[in-house]
Each structure stands twice: as structure tokens, then as C-alpha cells.
PDB file of N, CA and C in Angstrom:
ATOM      1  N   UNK A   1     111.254 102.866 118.802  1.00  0.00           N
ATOM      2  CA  UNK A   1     111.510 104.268 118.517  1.00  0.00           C
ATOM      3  C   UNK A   1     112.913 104.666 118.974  1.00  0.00           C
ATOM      4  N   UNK A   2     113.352 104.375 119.687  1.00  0.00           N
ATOM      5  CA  UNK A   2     114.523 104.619 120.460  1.00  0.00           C
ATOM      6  C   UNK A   2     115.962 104.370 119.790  1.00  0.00           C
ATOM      7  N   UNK A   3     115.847 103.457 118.663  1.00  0.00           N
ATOM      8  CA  UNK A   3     116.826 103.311 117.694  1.00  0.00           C
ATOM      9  C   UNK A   3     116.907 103.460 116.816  1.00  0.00           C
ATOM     10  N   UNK A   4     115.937 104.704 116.136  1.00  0.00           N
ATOM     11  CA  UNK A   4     115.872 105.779 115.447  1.00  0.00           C
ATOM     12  C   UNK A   4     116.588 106.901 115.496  1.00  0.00           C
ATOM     13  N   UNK A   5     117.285 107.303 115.186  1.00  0.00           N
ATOM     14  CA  UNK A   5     118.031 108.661 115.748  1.00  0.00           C
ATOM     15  C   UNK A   5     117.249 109.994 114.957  1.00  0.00           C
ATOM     16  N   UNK A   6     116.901 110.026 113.805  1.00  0.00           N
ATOM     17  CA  UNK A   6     116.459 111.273 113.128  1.00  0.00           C
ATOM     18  C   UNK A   6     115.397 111.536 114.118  1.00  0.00           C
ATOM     19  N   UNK A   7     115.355 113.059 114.400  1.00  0.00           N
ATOM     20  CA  UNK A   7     114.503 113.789 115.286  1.00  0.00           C
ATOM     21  C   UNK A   7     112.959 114.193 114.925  1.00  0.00           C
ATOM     22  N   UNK A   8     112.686 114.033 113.570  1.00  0.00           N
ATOM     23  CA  UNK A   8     111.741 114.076 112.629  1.00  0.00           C
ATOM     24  C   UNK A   8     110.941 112.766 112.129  1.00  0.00           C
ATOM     25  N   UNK A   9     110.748 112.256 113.525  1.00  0.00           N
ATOM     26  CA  UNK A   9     109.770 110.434 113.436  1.00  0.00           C
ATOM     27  C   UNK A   9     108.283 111.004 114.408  1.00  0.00           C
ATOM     28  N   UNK A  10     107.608 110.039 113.927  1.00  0.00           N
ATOM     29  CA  UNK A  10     106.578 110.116 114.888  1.00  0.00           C
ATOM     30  C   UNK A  10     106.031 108.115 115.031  1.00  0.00           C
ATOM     31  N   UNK A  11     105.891 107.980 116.001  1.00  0.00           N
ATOM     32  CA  UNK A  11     104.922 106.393 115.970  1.00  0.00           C
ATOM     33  C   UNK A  11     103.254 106.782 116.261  1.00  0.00           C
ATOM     34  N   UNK A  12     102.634 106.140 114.940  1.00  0.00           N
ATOM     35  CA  UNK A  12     101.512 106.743 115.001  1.00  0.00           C
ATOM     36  C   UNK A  12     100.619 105.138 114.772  1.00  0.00           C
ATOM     37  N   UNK A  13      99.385 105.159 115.620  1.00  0.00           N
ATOM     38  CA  UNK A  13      99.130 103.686 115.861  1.00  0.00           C
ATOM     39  C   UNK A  13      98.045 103.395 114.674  1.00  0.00           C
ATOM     40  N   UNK A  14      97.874 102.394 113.977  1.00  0.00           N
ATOM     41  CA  UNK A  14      97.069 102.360 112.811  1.00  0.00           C
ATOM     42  C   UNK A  14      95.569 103.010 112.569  1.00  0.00           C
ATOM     43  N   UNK A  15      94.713 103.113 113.929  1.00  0.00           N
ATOM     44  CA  UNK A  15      93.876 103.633 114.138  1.00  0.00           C
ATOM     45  C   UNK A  15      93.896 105.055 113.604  1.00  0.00           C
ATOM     46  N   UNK A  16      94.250 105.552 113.928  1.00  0.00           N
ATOM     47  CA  UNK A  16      94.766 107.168 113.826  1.00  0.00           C
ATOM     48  C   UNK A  16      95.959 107.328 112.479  1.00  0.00           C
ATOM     49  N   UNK A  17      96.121 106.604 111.553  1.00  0.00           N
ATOM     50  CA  UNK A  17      97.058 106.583 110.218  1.00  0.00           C
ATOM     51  C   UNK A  17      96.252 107.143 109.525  1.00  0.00           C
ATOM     52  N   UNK A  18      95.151 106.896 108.831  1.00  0.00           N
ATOM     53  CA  UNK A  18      94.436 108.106 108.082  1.00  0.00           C
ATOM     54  C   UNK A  18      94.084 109.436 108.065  1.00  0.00           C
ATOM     55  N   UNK A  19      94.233 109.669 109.470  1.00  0.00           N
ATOM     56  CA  UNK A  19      93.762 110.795 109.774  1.00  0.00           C
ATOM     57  C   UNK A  19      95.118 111.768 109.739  1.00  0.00           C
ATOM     58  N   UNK A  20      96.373 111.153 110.408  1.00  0.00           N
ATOM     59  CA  UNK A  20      97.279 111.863 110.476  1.00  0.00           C
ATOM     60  C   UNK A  20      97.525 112.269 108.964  1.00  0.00           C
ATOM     61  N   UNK A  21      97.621 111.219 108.262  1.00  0.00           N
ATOM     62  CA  UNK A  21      97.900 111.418 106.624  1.00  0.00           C
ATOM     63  C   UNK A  21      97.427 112.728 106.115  1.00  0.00           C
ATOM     64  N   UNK A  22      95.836 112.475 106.365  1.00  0.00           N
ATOM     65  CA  UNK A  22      95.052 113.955 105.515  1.00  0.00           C
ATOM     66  C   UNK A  22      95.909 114.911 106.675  1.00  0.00           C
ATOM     67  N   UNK A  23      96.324 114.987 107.660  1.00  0.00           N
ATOM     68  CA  UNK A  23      96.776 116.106 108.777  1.00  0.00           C
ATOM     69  C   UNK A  23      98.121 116.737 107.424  1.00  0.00           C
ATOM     70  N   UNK A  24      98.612 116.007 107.573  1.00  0.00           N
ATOM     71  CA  UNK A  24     100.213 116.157 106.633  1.00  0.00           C
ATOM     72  C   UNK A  24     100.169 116.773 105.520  1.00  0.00           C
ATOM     73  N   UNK A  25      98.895 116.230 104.672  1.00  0.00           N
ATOM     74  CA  UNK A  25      98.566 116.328 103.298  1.00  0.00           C
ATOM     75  C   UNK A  25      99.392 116.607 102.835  1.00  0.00           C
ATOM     76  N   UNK A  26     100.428 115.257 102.557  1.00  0.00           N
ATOM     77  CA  UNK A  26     101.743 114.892 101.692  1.00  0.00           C
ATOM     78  C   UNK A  26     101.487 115.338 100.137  1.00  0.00           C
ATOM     79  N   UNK A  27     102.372 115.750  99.642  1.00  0.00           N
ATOM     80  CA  UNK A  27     102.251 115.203  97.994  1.00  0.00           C
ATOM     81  C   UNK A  27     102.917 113.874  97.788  1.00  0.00           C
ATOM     82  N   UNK A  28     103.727 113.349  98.164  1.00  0.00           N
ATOM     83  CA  UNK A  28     103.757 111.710  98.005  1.00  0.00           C
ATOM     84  C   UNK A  28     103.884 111.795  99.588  1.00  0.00           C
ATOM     85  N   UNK A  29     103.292 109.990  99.072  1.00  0.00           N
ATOM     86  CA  UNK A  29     103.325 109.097 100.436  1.00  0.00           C
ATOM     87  C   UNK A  29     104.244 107.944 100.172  1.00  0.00           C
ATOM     88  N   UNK A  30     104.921 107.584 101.013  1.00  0.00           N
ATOM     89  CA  UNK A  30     105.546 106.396 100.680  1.00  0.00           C
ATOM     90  C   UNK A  30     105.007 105.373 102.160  1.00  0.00           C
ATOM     91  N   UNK A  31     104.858 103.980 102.080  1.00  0.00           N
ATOM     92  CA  UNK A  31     104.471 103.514 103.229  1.00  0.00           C
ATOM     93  C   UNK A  31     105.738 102.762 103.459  1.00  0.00           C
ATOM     94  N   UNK A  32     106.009 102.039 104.593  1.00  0.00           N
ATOM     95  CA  UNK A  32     107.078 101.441 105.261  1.00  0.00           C
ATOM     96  C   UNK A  32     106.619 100.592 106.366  1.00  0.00           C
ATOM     97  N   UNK A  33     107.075  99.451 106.318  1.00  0.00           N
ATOM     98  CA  UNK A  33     107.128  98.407 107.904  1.00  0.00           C
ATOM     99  C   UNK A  33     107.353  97.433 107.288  1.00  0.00           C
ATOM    100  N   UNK A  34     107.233  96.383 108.585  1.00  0.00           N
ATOM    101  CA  UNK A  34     107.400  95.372 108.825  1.00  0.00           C
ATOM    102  C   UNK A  34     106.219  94.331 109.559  1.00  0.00           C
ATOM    103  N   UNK A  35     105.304  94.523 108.688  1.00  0.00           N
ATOM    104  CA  UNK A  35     104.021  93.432 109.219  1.00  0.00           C
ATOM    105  C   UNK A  35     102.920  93.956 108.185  1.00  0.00           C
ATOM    106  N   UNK A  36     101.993  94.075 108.610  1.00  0.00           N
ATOM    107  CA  UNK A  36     101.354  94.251 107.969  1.00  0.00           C
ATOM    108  C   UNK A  36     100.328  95.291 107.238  1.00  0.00           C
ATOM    109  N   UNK A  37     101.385  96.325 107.016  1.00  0.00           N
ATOM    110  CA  UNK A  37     101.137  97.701 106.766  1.00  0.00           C
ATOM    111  C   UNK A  37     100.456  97.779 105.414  1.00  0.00           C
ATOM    112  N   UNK A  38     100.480  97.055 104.399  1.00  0.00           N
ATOM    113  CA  UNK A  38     100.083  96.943 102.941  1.00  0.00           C
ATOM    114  C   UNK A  38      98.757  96.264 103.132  1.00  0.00           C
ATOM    115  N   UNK A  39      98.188  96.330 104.213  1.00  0.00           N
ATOM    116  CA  UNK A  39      97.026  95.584 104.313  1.00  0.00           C
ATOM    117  C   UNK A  39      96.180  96.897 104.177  1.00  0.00           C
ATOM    118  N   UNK A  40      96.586  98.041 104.609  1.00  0.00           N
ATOM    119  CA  UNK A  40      96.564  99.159 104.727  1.00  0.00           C
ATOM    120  C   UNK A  40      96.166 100.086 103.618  1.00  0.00           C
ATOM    121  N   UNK A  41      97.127  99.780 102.991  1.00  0.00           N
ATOM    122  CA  UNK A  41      97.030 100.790 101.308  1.00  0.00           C
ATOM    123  C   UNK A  41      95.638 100.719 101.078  1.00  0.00           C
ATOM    124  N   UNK A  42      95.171  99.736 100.447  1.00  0.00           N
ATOM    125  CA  UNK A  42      93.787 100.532  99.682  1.00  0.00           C
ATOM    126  C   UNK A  42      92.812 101.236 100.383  1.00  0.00           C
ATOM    127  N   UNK A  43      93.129 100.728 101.961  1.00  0.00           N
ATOM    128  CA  UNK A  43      91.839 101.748 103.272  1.00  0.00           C
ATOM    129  C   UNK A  43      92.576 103.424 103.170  1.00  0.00           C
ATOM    130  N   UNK A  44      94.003 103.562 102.729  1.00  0.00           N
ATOM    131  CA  UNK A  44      94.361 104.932 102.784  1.00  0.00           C
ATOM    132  C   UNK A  44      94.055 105.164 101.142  1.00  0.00           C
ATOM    133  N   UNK A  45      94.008 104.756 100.018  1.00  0.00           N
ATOM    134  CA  UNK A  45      94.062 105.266  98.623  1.00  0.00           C
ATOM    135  C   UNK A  45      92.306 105.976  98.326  1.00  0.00           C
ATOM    136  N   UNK A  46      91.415 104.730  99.301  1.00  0.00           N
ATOM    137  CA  UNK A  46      89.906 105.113  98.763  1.00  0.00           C
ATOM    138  C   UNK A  46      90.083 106.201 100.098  1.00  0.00           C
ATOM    139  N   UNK A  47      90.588 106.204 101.194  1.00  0.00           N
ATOM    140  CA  UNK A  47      90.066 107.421 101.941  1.00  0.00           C
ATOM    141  C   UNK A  47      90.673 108.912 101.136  1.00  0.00           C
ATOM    142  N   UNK A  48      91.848 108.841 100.386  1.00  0.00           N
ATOM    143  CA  UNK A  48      92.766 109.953  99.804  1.00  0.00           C
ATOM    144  C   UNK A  48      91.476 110.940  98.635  1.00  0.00           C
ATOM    145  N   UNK A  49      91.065 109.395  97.935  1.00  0.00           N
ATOM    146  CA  UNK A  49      90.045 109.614  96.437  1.00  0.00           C
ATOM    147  C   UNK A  49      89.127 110.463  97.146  1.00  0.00           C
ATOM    148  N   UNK A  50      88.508 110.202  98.242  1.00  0.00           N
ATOM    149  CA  UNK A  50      87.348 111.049  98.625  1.00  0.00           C
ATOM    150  C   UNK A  50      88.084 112.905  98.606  1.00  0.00           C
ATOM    151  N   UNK A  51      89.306 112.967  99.491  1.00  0.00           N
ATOM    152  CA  UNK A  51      89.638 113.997  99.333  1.00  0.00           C
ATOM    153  C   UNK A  51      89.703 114.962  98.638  1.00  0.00           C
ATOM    154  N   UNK A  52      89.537 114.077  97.301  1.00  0.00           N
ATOM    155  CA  UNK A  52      90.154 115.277  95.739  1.00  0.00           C
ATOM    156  C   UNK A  52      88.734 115.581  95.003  1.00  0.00           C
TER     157      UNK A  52
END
């Protein structure tokens, strides 16, 4: 985090990624990292579907 400079980051631990998401309720999402974050996508797309 620390070599981030924009003041507008948060580190949010995977556990708690869905939830923050619906918190935000983005109109787009874009995902980002470096490991294994795309393992991810379809546990956030079917939790999104329930939403609508």
C-alpha cells in the first residue's frame, strides 16, 4: 500500500471483496492484481446476478 500514492485506495482482503463491492454498488467494475484474483470473477458475477 505504501507505494501507492493516490489517496483514494483501499486494501480489502478477499473475504470481505463481495461485500464491499455490493457496499460501492459500482456501475462498472474493473478487477486488478497480481495472483489470483480471476479466480474470483465468477464468485463476484453470480453474487452481482442475485442483486438485480
Amino acid at each position: 500500500m505504501g507505494k501507492i500514492k493516490i489517496q483514494n485506495k483501499k486494501l480489502i482482503q478477499k473475504a470481505d471483496l463481495i461485500e464491499e463491492i455490493k457496499r460501492q454498488e459500482p456501475e462498472v467494475l474493473v478487477t486488478m492484481g497480481a495472483g489470483d484474483i480471476g479466480l474470483e470473477i465468477s464468485k463476484i458475477e453470480k453474487e452481482l446476478e442475485h442483486e438485480n
